[in-house]
Protein backbone atom coordinates (compact mmCIF):
# COMPACT_ATOMS: atom_id res chain seq x y z
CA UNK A 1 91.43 46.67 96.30
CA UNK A 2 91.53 46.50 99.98
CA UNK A 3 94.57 48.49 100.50
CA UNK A 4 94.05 52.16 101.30
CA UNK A 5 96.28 54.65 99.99
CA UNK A 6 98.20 55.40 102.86
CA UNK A 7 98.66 51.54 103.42
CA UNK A 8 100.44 51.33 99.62
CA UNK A 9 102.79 54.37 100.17
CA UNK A 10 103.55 52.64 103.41
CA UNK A 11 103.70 48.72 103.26
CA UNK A 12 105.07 48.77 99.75
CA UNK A 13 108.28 49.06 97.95
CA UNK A 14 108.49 51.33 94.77
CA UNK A 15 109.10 47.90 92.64
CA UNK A 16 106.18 46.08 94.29
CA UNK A 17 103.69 48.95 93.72
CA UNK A 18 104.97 48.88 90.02
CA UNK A 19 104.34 45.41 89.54
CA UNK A 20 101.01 45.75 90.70
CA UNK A 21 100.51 48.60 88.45
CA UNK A 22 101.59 46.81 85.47
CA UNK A 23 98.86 44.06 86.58
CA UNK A 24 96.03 46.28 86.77
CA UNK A 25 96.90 47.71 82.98
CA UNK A 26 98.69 50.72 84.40
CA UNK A 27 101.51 51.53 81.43
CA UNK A 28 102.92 54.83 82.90
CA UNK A 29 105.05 53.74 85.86
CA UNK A 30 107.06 56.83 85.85
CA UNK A 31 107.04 59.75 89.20
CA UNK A 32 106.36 59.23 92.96
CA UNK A 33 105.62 56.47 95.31
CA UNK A 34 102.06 58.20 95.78
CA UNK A 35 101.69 58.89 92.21
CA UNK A 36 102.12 55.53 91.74
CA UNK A 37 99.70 54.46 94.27
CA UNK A 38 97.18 57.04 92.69
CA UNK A 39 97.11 55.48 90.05
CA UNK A 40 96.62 51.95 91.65
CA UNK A 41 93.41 53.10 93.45
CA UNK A 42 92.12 55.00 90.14
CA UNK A 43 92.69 51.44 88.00
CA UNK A 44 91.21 49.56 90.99
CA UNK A 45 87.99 51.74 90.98
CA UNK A 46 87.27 51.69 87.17
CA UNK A 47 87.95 47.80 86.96
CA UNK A 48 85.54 46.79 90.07
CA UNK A 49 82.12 47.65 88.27
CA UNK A 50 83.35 45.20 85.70
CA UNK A 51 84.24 42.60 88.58
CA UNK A 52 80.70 43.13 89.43
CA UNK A 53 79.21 42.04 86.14
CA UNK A 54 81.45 38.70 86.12
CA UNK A 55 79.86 35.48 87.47
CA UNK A 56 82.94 34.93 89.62
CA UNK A 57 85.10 37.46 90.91
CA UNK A 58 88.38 37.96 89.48
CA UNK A 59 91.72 37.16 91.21
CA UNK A 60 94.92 39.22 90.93
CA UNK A 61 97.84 36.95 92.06
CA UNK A 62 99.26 38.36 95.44
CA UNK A 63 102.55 40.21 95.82
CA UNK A 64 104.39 39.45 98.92
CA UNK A 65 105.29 42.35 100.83
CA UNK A 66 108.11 42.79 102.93
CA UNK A 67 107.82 41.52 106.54
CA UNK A 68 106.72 45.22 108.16
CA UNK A 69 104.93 45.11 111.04
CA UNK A 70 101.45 46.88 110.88
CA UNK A 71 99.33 47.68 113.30
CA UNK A 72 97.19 45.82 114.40
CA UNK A 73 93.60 46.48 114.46
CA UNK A 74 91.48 48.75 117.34
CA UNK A 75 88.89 45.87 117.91
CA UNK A 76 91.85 42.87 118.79
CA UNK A 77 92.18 44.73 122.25
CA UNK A 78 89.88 44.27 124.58
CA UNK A 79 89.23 47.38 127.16
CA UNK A 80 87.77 47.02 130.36
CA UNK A 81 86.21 49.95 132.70
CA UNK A 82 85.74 53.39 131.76
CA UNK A 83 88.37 54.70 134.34
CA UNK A 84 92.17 54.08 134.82
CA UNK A 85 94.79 52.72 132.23
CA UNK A 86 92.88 50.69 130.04
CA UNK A 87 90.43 53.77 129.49
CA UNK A 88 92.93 55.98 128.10
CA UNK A 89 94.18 53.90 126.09
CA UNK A 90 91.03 52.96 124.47
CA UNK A 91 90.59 56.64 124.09
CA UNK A 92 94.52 56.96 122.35
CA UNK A 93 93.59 54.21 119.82
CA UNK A 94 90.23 55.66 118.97
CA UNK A 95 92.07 59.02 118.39
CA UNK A 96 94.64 57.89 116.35
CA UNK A 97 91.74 55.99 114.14
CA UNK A 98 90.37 59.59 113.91
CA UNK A 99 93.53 61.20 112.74
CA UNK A 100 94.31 58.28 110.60
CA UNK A 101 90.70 58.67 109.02
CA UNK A 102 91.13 62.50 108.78
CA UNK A 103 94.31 62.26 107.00
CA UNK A 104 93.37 59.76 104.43
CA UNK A 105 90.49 62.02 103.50
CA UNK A 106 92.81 65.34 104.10
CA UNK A 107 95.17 63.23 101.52
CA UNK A 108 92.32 61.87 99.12
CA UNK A 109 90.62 65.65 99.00
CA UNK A 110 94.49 66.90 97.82
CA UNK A 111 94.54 65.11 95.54
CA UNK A 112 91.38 64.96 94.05
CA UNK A 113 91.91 69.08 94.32
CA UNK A 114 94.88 68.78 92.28
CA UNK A 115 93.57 66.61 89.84
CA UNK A 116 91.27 69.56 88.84
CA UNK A 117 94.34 71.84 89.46
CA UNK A 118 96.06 70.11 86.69
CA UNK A 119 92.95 70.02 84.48
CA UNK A 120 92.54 73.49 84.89
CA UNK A 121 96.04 74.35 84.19
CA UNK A 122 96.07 72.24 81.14
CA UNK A 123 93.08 74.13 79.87
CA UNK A 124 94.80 77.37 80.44
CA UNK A 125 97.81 75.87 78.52
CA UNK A 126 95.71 75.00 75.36
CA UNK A 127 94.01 78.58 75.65
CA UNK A 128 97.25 79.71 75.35
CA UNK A 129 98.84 77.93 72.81
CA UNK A 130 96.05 79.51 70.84
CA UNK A 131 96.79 83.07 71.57
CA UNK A 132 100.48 82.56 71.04
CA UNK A 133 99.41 81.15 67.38
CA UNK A 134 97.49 84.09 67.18
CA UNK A 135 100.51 86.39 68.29
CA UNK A 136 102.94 84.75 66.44
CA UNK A 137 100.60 84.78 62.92
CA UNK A 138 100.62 88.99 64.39
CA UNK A 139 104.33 88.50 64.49
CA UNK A 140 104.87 87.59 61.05
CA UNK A 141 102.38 90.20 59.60
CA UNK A 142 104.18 93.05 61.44
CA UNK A 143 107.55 91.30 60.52
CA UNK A 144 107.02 91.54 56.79
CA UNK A 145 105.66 95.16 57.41
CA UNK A 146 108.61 95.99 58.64
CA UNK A 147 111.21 94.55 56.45
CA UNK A 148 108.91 96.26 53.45
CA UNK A 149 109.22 99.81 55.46
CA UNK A 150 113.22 99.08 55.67
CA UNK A 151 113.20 98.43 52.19
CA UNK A 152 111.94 101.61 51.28
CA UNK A 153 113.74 103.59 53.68
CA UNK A 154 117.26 101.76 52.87
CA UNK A 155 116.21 102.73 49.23
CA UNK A 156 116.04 106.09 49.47
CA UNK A 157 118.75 106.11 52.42
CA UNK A 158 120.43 104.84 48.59
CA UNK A 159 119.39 107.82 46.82
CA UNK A 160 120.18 110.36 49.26
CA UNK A 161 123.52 109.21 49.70
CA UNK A 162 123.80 109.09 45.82
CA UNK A 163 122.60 112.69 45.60
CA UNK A 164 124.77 113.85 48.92
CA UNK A 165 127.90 111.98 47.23
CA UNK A 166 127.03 113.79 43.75
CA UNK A 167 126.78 117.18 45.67
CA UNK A 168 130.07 116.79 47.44
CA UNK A 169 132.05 115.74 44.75
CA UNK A 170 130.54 118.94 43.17
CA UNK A 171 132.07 121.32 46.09
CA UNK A 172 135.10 119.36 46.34
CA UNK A 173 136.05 120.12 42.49
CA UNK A 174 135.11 123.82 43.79
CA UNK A 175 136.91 123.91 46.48
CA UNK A 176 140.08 122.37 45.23
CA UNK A 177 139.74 124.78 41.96
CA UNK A 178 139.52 128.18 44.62
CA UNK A 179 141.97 126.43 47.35
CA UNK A 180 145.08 126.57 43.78
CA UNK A 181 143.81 129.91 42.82
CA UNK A 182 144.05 131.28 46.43
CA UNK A 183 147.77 128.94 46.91
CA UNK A 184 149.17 131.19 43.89
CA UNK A 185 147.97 134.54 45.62
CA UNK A 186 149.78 133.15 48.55
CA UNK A 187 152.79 131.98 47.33
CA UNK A 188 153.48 135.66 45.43
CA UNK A 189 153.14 137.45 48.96
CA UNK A 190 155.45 134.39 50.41
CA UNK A 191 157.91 135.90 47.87
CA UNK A 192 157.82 139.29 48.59
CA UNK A 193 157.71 138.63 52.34
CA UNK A 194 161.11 136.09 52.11
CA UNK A 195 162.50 138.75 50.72
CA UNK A 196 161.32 141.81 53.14
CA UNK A 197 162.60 138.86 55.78
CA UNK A 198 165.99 138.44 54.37
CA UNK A 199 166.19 142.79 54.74
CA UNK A 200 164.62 141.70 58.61
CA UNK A 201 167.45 139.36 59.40
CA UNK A 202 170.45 141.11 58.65
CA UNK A 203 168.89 143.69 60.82
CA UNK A 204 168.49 141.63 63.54
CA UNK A 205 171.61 140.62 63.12
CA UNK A 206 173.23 143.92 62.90
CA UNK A 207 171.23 144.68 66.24
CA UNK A 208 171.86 141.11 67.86
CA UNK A 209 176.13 141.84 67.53
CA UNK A 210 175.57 145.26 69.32
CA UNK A 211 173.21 143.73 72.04
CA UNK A 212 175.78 140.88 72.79
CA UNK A 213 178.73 143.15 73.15
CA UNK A 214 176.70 145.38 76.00
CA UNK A 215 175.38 142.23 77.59
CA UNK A 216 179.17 141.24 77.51
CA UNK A 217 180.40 144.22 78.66
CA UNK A 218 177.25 144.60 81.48
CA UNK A 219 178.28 141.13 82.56
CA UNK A 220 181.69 142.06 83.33
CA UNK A 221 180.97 144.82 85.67
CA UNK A 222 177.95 142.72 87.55
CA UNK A 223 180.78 139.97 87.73
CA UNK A 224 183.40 142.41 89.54
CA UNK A 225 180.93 144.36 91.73
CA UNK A 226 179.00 141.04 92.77
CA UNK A 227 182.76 139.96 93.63
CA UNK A 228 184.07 142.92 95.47
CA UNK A 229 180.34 142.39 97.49
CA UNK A 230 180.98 138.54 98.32
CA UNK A 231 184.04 139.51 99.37
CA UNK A 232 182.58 141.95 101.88
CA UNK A 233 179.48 139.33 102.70
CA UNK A 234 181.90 136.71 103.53
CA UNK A 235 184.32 139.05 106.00
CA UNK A 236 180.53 140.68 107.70
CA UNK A 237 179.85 136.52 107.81
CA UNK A 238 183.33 135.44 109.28
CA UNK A 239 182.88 138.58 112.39
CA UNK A 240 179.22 137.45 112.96
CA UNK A 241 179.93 133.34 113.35
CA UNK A 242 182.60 134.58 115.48
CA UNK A 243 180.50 136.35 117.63
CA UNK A 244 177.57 133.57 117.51
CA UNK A 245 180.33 130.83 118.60
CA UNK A 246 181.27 133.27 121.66
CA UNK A 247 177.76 133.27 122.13
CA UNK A 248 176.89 129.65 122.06
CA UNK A 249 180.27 129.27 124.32
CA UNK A 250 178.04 131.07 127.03
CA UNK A 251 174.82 129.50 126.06
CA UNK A 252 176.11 126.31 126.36
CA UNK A 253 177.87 126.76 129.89
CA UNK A 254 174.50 127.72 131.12
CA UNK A 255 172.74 124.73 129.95
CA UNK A 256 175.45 122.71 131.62
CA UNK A 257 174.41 124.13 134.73
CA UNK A 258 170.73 123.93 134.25
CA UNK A 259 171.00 120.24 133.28
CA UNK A 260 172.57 120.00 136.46
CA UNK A 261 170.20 121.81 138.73
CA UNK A 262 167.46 119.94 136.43
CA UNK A 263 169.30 116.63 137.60
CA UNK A 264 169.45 117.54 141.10
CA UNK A 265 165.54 118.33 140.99
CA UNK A 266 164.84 115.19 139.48
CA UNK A 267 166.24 112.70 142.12
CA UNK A 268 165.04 114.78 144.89
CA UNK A 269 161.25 114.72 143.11
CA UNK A 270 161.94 110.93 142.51
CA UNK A 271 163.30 110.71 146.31
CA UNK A 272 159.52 112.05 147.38
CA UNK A 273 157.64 109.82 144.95
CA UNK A 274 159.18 106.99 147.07
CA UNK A 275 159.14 108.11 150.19
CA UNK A 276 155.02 108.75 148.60
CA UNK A 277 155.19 105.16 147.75
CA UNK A 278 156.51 103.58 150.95
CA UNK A 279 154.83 105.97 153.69
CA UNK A 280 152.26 108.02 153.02
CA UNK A 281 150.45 105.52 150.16
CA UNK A 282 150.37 102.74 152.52
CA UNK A 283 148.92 105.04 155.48
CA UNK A 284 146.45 106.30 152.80
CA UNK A 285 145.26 102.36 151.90
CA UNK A 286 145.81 101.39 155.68
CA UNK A 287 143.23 104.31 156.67
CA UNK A 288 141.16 103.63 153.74
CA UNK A 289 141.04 100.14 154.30
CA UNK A 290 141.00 99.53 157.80
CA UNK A 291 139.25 102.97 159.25
């Protein structure tokens, strides 16, 4: 094939590299334009040694491309001199020929690099496929190790529980036979104690009756002396708001006639902030200002 790769990727459509894919025995037709293209070249390259061994060489029917201009070709144009214009842009075309050149084999070395990549990788995937046969066959062993070891433990876990149950249905029958023997004992001393309470209450209530008639009769005279003393609080309270009211009276006149001086201050200060303002702030800026 006379096409390079970068010409494929670039004067082709994804359909039209397909096609000619599917002429050169390519089946896969699936990823990229350039994996595509790859694998044009690689079907081009193994089928020329047998166009080699054919008496006539073997045509592939062409498939029109879409009108694209290309470039045209370094050796159409015709330089003269080895000064002025024409020099540098013979020197321009043979540099882009260079970097054309280097990036087909920049491209061509990629991919030929990760061609082994993926060889390599798939190597590395079959090695481990192997070792995770190997783990999971480990897997399984240490699985049914296990679920033997919880069958023994949840066995005697069983028995244990058997012989704990056993045990403290055994204490419970104890326990419930000393808990009756020890509720009789009690109830006999509830007895005797109901009835050293009933001898209790009607002394408290003997003693309760004689309380309540000195609380009542201690209330009484805390009622009359706290009385006769309000009585005396409120006549001490009456003569001292009279005197504070006489007091205020004054108080009050003499604020009257420190609001006024206070008053009188003010508009004389605010008479010098604007005689300030209008005389001696405008001097100030003048002289300032001016010199």
């Amino acid at each position: 094939m006379a096409e390079t790769f970068e010409e494929l990727v670039t004067n082709h459509t994804r359909r039209e590299l397909e096609e000619m894919a599917m002429k050169l025995g390519v089946e896969s037709l699936g990823g990229t334009k350039s994996q595509i293209a790859d694998a044009i070249l690689e079907a081009s390259r193994k089928a020329a040694p047998e166009e080699e061994a054919q008496p006539a060489p073997r045509e592939y029917p062409k498939v029109e491309a879409p009108m694209i201009v290309r470039p045209k070709a370094a050796a159409k144009t015709q330089f003269f001199g080895k000064t002025g214009v024409m020099a540098k842009i013979s020197a321009a075309n043979k540099s882009a020929e260079e970097m054309q050149k280097a990036g087909r084999d920049i491209r061509e070395e990629g991919i030929r690099k990760m061609t082994k990549s993926i060889a390599e990788f798939n190597k590395g995937v079959a090695s481990q496929e192997k070792e995770n046969k190997k783990a999971v066959a480990m897997i399984n062993s240490g699985v049914r190790e296990i679920q033997s070891a919880t069958d023994k433990m949840a066995s005697k876990m069983r028995d244990e529980a058997r012989e704990m149950v056993e045990d403290g249905s055994r204490r419970l029958k104890a326990g419930l036979s000393q808990f009756n023997s020890d509720l009789s004992s009690q109830i006999e001393e509830n007895k005797e104690a109901a009835t050293k309470l009933n001898a209790g209450a009607k002394e408290i209530h003997t003693s309760m009756e004689k309380m309540s008639g000195e609380f009542q009769k201690a209330g009484r005279e805390m009622r009359e002396e706290g009385f006769r003393n309000l009585q005396k609080g409120m006549a001490d309270f009456r003569k001292s708001v009279d005197t504070q009211v006489k007091e205020n009276n004054k108080a009050i006149s003499r604020i009257g006639s420190g609001a006024r001086e206070i008053q009188e201050k003010a508009r004389t200060f605010q008479g010098e902030i604007h005689r300030y303002q209008e005389q001696d702030l405008k001097s100030y800026v003048k002289d300032f200002y001016y010199g």
